[in-house]
Every structure is written in C-alpha cells, then in structure tokens.
N, C-alpha and C. Protein backbone atom coordinates (compact mmCIF):
# COMPACT_ATOMS: atom_id res chain seq x y z
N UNK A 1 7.03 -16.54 -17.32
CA UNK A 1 5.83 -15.73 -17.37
C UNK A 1 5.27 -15.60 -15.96
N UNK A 2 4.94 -14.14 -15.32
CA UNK A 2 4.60 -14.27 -14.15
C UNK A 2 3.19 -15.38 -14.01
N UNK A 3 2.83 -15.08 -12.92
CA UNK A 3 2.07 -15.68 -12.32
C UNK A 3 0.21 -15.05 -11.85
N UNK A 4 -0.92 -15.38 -11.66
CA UNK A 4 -1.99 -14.42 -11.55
C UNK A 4 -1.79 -13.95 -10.23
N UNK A 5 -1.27 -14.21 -9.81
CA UNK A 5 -0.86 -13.60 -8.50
C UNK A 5 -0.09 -12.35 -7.69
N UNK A 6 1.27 -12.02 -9.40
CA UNK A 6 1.65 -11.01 -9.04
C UNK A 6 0.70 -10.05 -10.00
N UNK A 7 -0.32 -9.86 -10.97
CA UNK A 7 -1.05 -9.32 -11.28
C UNK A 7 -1.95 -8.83 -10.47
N UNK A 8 -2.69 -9.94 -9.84
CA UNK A 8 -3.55 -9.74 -8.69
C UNK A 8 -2.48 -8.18 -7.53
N UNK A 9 -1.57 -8.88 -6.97
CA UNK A 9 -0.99 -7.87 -6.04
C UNK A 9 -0.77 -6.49 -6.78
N UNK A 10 0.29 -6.38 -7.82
CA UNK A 10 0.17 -5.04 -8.75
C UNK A 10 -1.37 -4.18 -8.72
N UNK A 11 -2.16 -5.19 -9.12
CA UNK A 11 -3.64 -4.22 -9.14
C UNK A 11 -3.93 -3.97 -7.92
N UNK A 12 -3.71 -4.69 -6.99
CA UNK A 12 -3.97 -4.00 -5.07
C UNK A 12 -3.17 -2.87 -4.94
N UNK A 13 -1.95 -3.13 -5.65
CA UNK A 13 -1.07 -1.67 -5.09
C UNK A 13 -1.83 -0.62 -5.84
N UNK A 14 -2.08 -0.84 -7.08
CA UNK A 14 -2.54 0.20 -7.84
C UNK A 14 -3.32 0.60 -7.59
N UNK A 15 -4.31 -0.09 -7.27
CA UNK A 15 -5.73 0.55 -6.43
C UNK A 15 -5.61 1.28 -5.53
N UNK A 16 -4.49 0.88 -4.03
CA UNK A 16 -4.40 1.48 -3.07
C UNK A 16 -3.37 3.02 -3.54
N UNK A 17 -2.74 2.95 -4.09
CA UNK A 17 -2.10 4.67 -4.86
C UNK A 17 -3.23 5.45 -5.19
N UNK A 18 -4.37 4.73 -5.84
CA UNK A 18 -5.40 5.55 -6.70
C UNK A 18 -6.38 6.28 -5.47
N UNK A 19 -6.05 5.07 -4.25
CA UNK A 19 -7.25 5.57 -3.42
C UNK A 19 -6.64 6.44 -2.55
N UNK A 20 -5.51 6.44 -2.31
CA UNK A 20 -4.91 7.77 -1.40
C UNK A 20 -4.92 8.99 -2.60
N UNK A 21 -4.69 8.67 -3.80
CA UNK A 21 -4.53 10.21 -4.49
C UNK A 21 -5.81 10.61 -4.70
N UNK A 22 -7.09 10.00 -5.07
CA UNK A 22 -8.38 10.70 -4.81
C UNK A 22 -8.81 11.13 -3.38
N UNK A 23 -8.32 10.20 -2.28
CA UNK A 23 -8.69 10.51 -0.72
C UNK A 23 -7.49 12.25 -0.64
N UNK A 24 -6.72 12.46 -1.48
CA UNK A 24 -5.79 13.38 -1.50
C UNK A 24 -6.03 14.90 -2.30
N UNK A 25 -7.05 14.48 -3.17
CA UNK A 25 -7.64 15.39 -3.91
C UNK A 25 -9.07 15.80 -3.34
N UNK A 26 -9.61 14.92 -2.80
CA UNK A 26 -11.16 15.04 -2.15
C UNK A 26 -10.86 15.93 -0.91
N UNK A 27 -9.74 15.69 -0.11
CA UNK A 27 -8.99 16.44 1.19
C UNK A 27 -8.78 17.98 0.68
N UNK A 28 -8.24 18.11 -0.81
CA UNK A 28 -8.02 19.33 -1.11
C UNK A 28 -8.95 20.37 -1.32
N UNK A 29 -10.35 19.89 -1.83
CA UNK A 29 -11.28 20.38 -2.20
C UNK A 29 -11.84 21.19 -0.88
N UNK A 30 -12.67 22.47 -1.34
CA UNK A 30 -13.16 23.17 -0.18
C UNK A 30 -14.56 22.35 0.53
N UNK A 31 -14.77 22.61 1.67
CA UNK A 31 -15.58 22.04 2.46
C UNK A 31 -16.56 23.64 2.23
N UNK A 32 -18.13 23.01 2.38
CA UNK A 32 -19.15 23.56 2.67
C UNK A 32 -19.03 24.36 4.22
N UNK A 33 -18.87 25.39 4.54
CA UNK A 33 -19.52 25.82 5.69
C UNK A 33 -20.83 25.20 6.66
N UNK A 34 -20.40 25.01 7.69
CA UNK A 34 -21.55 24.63 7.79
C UNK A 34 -21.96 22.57 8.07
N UNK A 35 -21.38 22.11 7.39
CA UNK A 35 -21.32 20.99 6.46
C UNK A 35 -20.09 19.81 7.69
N UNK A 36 -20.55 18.50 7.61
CA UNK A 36 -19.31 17.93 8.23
C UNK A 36 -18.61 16.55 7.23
N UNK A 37 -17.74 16.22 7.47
CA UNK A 37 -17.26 15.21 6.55
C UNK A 37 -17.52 13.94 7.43
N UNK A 38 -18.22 13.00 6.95
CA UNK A 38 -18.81 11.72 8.17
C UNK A 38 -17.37 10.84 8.30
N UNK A 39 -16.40 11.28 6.96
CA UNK A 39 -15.82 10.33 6.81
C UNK A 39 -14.34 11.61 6.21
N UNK A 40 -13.48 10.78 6.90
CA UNK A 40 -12.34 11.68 7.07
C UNK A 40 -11.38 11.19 5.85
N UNK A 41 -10.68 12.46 5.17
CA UNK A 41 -10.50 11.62 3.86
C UNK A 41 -8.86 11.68 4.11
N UNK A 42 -7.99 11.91 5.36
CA UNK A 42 -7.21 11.89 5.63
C UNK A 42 -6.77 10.60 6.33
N UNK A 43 -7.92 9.68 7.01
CA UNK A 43 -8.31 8.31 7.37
C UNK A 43 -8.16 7.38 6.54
N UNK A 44 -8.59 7.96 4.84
CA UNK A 44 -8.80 7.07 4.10
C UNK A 44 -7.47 6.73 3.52
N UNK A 45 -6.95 8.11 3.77
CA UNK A 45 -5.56 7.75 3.21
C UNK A 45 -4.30 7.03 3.89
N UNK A 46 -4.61 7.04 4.80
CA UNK A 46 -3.99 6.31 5.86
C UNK A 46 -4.44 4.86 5.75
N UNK A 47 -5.40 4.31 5.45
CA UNK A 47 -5.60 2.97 5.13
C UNK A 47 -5.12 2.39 3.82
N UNK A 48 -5.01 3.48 2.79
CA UNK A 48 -4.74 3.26 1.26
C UNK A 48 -2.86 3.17 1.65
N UNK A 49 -2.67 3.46 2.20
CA UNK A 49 -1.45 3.60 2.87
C UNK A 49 -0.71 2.39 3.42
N UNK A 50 -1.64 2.26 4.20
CA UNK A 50 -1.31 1.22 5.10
C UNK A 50 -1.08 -0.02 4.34
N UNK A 51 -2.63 -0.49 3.57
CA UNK A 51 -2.55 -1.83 2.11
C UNK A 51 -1.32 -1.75 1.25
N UNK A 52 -1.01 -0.41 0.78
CA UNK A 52 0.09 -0.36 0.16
C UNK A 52 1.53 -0.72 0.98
N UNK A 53 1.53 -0.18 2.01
CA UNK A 53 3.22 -0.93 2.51
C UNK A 53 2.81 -2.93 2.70
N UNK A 54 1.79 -3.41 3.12
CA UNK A 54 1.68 -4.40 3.25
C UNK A 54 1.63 -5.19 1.96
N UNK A 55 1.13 -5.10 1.10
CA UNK A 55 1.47 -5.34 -0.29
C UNK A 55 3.18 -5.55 -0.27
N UNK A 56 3.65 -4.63 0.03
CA UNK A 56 5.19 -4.89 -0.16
C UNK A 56 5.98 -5.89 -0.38
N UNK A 57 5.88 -6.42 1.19
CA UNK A 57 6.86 -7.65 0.62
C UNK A 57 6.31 -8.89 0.16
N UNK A 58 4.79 -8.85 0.28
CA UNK A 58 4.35 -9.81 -0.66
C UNK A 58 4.36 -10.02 -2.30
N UNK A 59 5.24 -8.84 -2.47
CA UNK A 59 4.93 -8.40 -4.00
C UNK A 59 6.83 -8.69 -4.13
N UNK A 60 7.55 -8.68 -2.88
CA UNK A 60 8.94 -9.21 -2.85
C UNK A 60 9.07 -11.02 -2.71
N UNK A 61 8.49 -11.24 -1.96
CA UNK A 61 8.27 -12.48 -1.88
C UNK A 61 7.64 -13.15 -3.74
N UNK A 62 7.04 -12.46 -3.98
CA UNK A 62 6.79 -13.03 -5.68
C UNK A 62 7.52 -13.08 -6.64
N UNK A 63 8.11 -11.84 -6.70
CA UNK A 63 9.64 -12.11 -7.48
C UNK A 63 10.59 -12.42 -6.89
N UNK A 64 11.54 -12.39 -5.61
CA UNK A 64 12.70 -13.27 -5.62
C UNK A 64 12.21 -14.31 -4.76
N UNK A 65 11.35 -14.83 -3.94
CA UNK A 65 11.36 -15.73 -3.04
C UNK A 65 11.76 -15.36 -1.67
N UNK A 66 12.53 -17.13 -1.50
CA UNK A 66 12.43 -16.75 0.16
C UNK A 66 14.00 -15.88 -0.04
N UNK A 67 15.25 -16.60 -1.03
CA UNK A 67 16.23 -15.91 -1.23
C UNK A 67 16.45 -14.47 -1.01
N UNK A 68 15.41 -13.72 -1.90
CA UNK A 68 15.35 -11.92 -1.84
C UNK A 68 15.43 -11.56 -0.70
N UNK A 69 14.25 -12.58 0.13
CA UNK A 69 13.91 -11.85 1.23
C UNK A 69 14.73 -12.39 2.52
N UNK A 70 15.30 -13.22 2.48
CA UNK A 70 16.36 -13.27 3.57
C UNK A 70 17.42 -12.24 2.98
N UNK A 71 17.93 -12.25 1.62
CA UNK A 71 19.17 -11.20 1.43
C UNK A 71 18.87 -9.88 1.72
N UNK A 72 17.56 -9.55 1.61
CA UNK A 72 16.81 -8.25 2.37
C UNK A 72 16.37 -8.00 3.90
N UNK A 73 17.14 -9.31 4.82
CA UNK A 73 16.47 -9.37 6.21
C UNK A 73 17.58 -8.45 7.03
N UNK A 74 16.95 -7.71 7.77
CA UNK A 74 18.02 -7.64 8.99
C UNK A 74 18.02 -8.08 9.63
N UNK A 75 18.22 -9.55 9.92
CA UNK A 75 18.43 -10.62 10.94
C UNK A 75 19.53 -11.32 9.86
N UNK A 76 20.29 -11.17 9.24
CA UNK A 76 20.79 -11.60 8.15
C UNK A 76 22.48 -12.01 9.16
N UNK A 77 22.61 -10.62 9.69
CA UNK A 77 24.10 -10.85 10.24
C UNK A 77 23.87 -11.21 11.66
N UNK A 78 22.96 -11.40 12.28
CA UNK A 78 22.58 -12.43 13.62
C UNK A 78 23.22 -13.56 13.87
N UNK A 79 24.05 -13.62 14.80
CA UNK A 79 24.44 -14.84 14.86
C UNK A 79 24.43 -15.64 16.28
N UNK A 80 23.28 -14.93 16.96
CA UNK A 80 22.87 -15.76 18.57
C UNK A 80 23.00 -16.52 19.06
C-alpha cells in the first residue's frame, strides 16, 4: 500500500497541471483595452511548470527507489 507521501506528491503534480491549465486559459481570455495584467499569466505557467518537472523524480524515487533511479541515470555507463 503506498505511502502518504506519494499521495501528497500526486496532489502537487496535480495541482501544478491545474495551475498551468487555468494560468493557460486566463492567458487566452481577451484583455481589457486599456487595462494591464500586474501579473503575467504566462509567468505563472512557467512556475506551475517548473514544480511539475521537479516533482518528477521525487515521485520516481517513491516508486522504484534508489534502484529506478540509478537504472534511469546517465552516469550509469561512467566508468572514470
């Protein structure tokens, strides 16, 4: 049975999808003439963005371990 932890991460990713597709729909909408946006919703998505790749391999690291993630390293065939 997972763990509250990969729940916890799932709902961060999910959040961060939800907040680029409203920062994505709010972007689409017409602007007032006239009018300025204080807050750039192309910014926002870029941060919803950003949480989401970082989420990543913490959400790899939860299901396979350190295993996954060395069999997923490219330092894998390094042999210095």
């Amino acid at each position: 049975m997972p763990g509250p932890d990969l729940y916890e991460t799932l709902a961060v990713m999910a959040g961060a999808a939800a907040v680029v597709a409203a920062a994505g729909w709010w972007a689409s909408r017409p602007r007032v003439p006239g009018t300025i946006r204080w807050i750039s919703p192309t910014a926002i998505q870029f941060l919803g963005v950003i949480v989401f790749v970082l989420m990543v391999p913490h959400l790899l690291g939860l299901l396979g371990g350190p295993d996954l993630l060395q069999a997923l390293s490219s330092q894998r065939g390094y042999r210095g």
